[in-house]
C-alpha atoms as a PDB file:
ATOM      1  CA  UNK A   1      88.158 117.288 117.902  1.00  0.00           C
ATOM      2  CA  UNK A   2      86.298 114.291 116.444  1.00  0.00           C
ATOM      3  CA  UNK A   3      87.461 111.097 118.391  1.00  0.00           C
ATOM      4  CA  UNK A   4      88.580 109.372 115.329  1.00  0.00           C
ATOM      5  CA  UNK A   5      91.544 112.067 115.052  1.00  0.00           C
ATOM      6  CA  UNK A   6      92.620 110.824 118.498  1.00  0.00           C
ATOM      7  CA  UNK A   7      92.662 106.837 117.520  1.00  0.00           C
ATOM      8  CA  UNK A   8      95.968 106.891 115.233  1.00  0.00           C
ATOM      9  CA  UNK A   9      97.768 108.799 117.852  1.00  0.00           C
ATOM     10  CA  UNK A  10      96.606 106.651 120.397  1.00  0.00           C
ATOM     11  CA  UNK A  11      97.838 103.568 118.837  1.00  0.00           C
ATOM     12  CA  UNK A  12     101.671 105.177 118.203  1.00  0.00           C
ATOM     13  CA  UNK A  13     101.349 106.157 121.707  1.00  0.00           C
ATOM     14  CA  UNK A  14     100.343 102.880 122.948  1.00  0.00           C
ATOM     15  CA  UNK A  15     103.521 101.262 121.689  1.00  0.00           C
ATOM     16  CA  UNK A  16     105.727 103.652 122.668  1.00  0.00           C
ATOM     17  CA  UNK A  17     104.626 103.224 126.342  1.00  0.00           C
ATOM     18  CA  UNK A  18     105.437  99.440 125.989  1.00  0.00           C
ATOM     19  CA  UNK A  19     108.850 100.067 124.336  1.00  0.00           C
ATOM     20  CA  UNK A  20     109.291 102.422 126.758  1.00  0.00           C
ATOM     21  CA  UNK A  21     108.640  99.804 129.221  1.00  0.00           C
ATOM     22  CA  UNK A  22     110.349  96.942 126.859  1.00  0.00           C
ATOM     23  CA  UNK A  23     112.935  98.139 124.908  1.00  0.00           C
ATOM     24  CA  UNK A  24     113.559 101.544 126.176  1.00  0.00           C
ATOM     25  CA  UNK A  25     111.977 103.613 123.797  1.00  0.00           C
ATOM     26  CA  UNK A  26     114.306 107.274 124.015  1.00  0.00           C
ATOM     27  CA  UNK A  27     117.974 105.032 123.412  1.00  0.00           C
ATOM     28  CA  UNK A  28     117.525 102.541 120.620  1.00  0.00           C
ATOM     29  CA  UNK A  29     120.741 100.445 119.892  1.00  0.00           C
ATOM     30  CA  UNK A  30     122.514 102.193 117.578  1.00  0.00           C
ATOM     31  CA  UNK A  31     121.222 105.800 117.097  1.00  0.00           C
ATOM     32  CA  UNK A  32     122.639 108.284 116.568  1.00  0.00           C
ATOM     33  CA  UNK A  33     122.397 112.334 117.466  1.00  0.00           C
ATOM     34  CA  UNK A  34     120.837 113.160 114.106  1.00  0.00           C
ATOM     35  CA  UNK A  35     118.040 109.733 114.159  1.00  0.00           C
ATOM     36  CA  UNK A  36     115.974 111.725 116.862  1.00  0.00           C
ATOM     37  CA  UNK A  37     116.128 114.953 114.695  1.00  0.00           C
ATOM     38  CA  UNK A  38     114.863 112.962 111.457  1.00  0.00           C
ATOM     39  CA  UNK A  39     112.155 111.416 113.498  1.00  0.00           C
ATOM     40  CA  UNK A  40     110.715 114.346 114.754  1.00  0.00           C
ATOM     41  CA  UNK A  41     110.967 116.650 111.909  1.00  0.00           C
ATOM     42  CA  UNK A  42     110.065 114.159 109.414  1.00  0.00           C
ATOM     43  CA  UNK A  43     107.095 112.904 111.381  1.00  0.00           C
ATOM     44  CA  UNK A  44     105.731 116.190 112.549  1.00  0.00           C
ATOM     45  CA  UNK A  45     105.992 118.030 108.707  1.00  0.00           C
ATOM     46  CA  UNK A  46     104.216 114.815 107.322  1.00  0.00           C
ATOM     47  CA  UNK A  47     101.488 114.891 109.747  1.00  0.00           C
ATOM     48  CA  UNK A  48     100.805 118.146 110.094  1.00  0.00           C
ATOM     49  CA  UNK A  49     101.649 119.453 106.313  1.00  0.00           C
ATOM     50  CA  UNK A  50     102.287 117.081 103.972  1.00  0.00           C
ATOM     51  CA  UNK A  51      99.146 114.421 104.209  1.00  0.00           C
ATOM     52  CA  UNK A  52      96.406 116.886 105.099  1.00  0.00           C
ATOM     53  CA  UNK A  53      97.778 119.018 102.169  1.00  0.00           C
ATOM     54  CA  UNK A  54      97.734 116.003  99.641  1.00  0.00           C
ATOM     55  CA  UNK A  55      94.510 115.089 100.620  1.00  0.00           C
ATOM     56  CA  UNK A  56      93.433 118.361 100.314  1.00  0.00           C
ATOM     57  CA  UNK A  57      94.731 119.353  97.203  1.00  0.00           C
ATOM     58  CA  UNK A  58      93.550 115.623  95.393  1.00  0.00           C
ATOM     59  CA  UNK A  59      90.146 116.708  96.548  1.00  0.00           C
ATOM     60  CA  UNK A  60      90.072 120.111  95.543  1.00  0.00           C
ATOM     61  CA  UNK A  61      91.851 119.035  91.932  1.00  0.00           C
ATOM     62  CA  UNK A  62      88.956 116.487  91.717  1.00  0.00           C
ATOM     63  CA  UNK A  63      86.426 119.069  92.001  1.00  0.00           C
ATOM     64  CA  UNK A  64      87.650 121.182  89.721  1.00  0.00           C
ATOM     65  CA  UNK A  65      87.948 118.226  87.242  1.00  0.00           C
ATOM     66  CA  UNK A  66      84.955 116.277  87.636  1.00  0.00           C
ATOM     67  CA  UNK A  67      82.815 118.889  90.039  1.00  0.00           C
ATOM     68  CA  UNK A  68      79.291 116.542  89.337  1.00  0.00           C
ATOM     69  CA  UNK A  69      81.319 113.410  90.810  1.00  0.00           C
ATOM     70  CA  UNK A  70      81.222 114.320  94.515  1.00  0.00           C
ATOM     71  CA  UNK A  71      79.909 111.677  96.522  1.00  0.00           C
ATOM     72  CA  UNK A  72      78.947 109.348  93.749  1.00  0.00           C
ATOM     73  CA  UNK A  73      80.671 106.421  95.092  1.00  0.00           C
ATOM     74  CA  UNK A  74      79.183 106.954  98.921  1.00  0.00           C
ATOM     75  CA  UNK A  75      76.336 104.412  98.168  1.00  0.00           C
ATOM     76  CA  UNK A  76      78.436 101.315  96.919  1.00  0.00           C
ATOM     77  CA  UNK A  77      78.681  98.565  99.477  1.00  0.00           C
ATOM     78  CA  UNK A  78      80.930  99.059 102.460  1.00  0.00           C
ATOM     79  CA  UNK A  79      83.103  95.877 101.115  1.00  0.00           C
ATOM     80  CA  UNK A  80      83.882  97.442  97.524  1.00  0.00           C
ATOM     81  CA  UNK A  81      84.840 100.947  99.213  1.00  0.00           C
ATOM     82  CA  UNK A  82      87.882  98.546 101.377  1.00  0.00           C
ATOM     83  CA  UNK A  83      88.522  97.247  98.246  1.00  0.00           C
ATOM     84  CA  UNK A  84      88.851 100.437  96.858  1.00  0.00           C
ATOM     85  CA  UNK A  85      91.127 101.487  99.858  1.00  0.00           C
ATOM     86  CA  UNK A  86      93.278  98.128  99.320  1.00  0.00           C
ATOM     87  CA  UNK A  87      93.366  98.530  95.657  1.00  0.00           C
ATOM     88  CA  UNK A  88      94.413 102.250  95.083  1.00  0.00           C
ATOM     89  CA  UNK A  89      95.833 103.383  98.601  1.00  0.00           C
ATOM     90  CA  UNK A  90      97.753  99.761 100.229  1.00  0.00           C
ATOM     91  CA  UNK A  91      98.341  98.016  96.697  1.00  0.00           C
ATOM     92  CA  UNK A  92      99.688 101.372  95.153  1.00  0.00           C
ATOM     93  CA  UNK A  93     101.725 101.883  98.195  1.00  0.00           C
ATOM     94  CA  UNK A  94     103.630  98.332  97.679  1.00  0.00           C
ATOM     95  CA  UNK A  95     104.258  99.016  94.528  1.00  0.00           C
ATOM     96  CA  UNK A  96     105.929 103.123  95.314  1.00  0.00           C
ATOM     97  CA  UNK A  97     107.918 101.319  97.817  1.00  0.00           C
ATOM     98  CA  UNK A  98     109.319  98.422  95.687  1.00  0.00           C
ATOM     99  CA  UNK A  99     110.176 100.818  93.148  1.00  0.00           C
ATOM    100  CA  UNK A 100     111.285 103.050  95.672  1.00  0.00           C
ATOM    101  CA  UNK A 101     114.372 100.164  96.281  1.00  0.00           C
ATOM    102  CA  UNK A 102     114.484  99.921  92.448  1.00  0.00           C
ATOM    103  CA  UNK A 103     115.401 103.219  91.478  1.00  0.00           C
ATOM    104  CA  UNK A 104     118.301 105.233  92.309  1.00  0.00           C
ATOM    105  CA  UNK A 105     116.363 108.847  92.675  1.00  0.00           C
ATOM    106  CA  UNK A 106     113.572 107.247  94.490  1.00  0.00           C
ATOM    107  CA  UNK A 107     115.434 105.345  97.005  1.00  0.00           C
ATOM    108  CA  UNK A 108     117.103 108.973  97.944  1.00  0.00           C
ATOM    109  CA  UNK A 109     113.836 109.628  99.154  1.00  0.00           C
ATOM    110  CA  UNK A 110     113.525 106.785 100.902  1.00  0.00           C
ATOM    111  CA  UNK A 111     116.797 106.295 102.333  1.00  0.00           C
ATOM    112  CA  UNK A 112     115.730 108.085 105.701  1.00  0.00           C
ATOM    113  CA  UNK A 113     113.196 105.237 106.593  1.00  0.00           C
ATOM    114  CA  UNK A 114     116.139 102.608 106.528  1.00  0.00           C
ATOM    115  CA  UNK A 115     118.812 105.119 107.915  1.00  0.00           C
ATOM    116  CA  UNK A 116     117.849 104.214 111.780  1.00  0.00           C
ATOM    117  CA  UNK A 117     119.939 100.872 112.807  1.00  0.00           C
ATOM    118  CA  UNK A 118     116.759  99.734 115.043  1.00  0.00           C
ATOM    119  CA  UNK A 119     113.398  98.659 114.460  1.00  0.00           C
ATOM    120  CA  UNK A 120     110.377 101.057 116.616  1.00  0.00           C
ATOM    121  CA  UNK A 121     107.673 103.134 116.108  1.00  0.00           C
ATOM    122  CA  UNK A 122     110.040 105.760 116.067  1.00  0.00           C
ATOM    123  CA  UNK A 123     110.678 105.141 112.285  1.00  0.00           C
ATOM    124  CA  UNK A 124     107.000 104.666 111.108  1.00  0.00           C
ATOM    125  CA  UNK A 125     106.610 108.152 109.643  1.00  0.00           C
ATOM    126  CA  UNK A 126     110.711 108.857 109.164  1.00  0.00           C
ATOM    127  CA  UNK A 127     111.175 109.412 105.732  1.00  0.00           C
ATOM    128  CA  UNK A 128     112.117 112.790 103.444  1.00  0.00           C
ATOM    129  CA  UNK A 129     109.536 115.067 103.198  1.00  0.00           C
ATOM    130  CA  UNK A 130     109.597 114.677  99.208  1.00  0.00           C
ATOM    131  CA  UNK A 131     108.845 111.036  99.532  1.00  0.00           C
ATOM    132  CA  UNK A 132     105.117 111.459 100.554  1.00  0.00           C
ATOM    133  CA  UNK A 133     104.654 114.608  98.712  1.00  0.00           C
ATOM    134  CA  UNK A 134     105.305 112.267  95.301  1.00  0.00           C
ATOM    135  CA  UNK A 135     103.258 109.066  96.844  1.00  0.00           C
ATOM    136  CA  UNK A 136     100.500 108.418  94.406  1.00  0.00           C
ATOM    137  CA  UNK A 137      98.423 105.989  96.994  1.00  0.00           C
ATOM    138  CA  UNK A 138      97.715 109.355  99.102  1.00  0.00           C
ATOM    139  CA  UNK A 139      96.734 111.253  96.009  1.00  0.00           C
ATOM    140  CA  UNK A 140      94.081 108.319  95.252  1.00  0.00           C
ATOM    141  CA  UNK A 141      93.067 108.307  98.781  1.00  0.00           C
ATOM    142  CA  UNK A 142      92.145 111.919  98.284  1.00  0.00           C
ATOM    143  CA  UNK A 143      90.326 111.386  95.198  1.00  0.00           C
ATOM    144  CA  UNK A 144      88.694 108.572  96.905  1.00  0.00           C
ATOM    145  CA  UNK A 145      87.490 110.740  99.604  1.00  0.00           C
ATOM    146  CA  UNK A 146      86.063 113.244  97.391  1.00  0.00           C
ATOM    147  CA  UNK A 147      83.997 110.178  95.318  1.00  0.00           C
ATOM    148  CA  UNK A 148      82.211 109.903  99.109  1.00  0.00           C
ATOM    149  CA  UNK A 149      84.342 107.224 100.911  1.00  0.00           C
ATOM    150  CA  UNK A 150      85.242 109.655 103.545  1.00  0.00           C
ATOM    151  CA  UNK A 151      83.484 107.656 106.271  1.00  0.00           C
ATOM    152  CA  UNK A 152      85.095 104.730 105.105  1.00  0.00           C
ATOM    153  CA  UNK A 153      88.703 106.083 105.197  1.00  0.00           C
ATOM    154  CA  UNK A 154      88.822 106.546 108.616  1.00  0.00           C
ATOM    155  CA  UNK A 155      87.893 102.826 110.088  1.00  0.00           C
ATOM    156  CA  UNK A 156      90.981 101.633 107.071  1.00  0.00           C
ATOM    157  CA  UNK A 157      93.634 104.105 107.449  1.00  0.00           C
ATOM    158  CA  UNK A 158      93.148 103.264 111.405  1.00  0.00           C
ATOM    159  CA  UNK A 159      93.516  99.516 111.405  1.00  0.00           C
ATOM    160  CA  UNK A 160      96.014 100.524 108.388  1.00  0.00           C
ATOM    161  CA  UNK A 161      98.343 102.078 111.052  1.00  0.00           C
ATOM    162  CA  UNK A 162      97.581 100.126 113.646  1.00  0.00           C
ATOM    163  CA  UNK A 163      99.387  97.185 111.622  1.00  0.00           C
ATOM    164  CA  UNK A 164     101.598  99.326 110.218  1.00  0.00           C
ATOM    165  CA  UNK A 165     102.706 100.462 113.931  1.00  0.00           C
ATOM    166  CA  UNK A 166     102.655  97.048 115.423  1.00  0.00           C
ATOM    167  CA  UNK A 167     105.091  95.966 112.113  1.00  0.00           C
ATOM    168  CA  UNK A 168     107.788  98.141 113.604  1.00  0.00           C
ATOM    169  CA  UNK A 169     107.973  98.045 116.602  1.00  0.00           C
ATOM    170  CA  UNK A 170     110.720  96.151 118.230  1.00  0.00           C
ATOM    171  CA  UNK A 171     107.858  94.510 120.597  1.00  0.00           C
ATOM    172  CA  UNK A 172     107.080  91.558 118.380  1.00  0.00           C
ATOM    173  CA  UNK A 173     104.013  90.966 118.978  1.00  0.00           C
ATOM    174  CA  UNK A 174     104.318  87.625 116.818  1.00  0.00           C
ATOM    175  CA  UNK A 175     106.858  86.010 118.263  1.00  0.00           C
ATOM    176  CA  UNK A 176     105.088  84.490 121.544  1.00  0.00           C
ATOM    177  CA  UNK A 177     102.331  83.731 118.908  1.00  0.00           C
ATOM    178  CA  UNK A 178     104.663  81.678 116.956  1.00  0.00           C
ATOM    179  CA  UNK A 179     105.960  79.800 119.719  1.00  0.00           C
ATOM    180  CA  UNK A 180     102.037  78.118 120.603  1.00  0.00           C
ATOM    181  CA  UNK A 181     101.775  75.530 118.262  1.00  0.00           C
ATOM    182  CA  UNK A 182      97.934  74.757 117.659  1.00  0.00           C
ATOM    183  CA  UNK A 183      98.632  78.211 116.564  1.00  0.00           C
ATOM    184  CA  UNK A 184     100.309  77.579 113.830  1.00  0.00           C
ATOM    185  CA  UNK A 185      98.091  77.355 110.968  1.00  0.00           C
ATOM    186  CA  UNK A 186      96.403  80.555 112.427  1.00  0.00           C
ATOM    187  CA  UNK A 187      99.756  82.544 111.862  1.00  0.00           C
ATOM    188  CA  UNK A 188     100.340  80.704 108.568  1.00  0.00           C
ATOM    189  CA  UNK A 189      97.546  82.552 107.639  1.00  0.00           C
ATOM    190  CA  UNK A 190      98.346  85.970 109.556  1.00  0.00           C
ATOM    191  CA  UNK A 191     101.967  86.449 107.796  1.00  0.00           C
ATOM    192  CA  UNK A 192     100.831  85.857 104.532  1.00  0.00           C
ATOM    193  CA  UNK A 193      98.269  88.543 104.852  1.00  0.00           C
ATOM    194  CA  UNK A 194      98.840  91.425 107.059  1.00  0.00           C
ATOM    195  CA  UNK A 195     103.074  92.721 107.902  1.00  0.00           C
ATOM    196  CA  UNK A 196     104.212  91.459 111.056  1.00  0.00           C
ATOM    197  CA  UNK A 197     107.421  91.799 112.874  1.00  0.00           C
ATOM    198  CA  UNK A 198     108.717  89.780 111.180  1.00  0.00           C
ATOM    199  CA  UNK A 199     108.390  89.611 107.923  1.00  0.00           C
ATOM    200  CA  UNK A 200     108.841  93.796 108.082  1.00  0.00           C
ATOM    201  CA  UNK A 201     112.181  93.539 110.032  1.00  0.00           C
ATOM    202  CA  UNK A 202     113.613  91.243 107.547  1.00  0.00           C
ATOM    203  CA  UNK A 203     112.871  94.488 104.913  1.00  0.00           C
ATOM    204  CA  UNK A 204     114.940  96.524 107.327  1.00  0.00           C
ATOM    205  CA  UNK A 205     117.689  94.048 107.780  1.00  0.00           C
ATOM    206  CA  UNK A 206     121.259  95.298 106.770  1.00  0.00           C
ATOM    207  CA  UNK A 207     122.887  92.037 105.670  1.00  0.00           C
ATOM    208  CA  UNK A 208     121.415  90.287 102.599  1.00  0.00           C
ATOM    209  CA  UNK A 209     123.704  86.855 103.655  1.00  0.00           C
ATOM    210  CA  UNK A 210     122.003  86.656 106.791  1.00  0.00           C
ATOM    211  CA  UNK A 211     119.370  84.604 105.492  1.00  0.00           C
ATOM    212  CA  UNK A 212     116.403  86.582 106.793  1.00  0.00           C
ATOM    213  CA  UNK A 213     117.117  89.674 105.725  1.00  0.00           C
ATOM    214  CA  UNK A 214     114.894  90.613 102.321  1.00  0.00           C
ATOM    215  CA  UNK A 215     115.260  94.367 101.341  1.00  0.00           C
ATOM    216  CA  UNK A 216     114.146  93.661  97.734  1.00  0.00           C
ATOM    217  CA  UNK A 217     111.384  92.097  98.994  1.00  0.00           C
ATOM    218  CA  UNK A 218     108.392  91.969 101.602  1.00  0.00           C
ATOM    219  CA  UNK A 219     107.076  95.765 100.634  1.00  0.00           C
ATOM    220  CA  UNK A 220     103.672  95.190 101.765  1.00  0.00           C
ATOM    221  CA  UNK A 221     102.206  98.274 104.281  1.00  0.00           C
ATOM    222  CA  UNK A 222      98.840  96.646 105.271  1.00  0.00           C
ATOM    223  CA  UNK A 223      98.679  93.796 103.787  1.00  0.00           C
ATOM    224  CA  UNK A 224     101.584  91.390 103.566  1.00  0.00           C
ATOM    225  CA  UNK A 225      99.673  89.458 101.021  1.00  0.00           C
ATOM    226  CA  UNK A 226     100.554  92.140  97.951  1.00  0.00           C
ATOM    227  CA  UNK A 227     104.525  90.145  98.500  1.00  0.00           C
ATOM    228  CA  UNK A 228     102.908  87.158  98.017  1.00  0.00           C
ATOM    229  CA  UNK A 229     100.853  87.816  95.139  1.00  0.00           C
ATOM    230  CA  UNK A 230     104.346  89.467  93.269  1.00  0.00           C
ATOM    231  CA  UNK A 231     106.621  87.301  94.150  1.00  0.00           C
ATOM    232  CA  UNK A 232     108.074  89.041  96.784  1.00  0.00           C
ATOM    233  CA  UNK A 233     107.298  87.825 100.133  1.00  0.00           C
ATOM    234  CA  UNK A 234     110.214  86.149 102.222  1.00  0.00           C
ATOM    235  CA  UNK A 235     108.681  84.321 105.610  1.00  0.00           C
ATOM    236  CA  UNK A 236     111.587  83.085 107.855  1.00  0.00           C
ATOM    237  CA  UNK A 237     109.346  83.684 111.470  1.00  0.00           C
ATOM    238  CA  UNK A 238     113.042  85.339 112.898  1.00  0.00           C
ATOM    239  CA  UNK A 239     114.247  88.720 113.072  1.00  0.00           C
ATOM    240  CA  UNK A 240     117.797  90.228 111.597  1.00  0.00           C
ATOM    241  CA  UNK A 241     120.351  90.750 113.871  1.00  0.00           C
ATOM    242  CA  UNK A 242     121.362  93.771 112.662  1.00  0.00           C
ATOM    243  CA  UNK A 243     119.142  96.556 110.889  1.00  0.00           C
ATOM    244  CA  UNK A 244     120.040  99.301 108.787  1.00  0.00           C
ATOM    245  CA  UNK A 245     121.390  99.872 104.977  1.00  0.00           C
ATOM    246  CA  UNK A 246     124.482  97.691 103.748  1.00  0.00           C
ATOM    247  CA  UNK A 247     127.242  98.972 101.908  1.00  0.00           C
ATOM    248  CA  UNK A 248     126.444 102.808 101.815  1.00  0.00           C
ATOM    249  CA  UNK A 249     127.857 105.198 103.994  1.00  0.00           C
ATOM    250  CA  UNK A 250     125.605 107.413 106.200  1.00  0.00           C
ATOM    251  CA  UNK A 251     124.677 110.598 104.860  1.00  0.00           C
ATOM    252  CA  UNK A 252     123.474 113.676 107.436  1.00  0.00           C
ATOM    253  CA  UNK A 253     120.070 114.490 109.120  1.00  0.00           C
ATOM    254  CA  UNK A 254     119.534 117.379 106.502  1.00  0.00           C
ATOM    255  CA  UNK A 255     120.162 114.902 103.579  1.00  0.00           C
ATOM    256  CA  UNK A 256     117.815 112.312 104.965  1.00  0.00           C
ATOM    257  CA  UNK A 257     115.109 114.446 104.874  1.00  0.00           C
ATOM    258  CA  UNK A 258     115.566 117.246 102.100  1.00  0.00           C
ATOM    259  CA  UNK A 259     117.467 115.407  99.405  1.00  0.00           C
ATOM    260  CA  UNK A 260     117.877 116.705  96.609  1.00  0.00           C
ATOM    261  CA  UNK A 261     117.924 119.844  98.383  1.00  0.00           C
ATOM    262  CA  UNK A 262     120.992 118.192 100.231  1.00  0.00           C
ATOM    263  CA  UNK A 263     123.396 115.996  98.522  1.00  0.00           C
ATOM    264  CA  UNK A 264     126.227 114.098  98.623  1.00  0.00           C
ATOM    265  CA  UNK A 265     128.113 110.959  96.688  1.00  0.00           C
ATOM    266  CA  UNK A 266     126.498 108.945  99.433  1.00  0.00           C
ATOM    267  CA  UNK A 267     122.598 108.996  97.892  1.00  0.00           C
ATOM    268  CA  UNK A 268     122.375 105.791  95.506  1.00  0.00           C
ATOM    269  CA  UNK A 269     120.053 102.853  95.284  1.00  0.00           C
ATOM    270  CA  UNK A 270     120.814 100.188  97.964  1.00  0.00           C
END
């Protein structure tokens, strides 16, 4: 096993052992019997079936399309291949999640990653196994790959999840941060670029009237900075009270992870 394969892993397990430490990492406020069941199927299926299959199957399609293209990109500078990355993986991502709260069928899919009524790395990867198979950023990442930025992928999709991690934990890494004041202009900077704490709690918030809550807004995986550019971005430096999804009852494990497989009068847009 290359060492790369291990870093991801080794990030997820990182925080864990601090909110196991912090926060108590197995008994989140709030769960429920069925969170730990979504959490563990969804995470392992994505991992170990749906991503490596996408990628797969994006570069085998890309072969078949354009077979002379392999590895014509692998010379441009390492800064245009990020770009790339940023452009057609993170930026496409934002914009599957916004309209993931924008449309009714999509935010089925969804639903699973705002089901949990506490922030952790627990929830990073919980979400119905449909909703990766149908996200276009890992289809361009695969196509991407197969144009020869390979050895650029794995350096991004690393610090990609390590921010990505960090973002949910419920160890908020930003708060002490915020609280140093010749610091200040320093995290100005951060939140508007990468997701933090707390700008990605307030996207799991459950009450809209709470004032920091914003789950029409701040999408952004990576970088923070796609909210800002679309209008988006809400930046209170505080963390909702209460997570979850307002005003929709809870539908089961099996929904939450197979819809529209499962169904009930419960799946709707928030």
């Amino acid at each position: 096993m290359r060492v790369e394969a291990l870093i991801v892993p080794g990030i997820f397990l990182a925080f864990a052992l601090v909110e196991m430490w912090r926060t108590d990492f197995f008994h989140k406020p709030g769960q429920t019997r069925g969170d730990a069941w979504v959490e563990v199927v969804g995470s392992v299926v994505l991992l170990t079936v749906t991503q490596p299959a996408i990628l797969l199957m994006a570069y085998t399609l890309m072969a078949l399309v354009v077979p002379d293209a392999a590895g014509a990109w692998a010379g441009l500078p390492i800064l245009a291949q990020v770009a790339l990355f940023l452009v057609f993986d993170d930026m496409m991502q934002y914009w599957w999640h916004r309209a993931s709260h924008s449309f009714p069928w999509l935010y089925n899919l969804h639903r699973a990653h705002h089901s949990g009524e506490y922030m952790s790395v627990r929830i990073v990867y919980r979400n119905n196994f449909f909703y990766y198979l149908t996200m276009p950023s890992l289809w361009f990442s695969g196509a991407l790959i197969y144009l020869g930025l390979g050895a650029v992928y794995i350096p991004y999709v690393c610090v990609k999840m390590l921010v990505i991690i960090a973002a949910h934990s419920d160890v908020r890494w930003d708060r002490p941060l915020y609280a140093v004041k010749w610091l200040s202009p320093v995290m100005w900077l951060v939140e508007r670029t990468i997701s933090t704490p707390a700008t990605h709690s307030a996207h799991h918030g459950k009450y809209a009237s709470d004032g920091i809550t914003n789950y029409k807004g701040n999408f952004g995986n990576l970088l923070f900075f796609w909210d800002v550019l679309f209008g988006t971005a809400k930046i209170t430096r505080r963390y909702p009270a209460e997570i979850g999804v307002e005003n929709l009852p809870p539908v089961t494990a099996a929904e939450q992870l197979a819809w529209p497989l499962f169904r009930s009068s419960a799946t709707r847009v928030s």
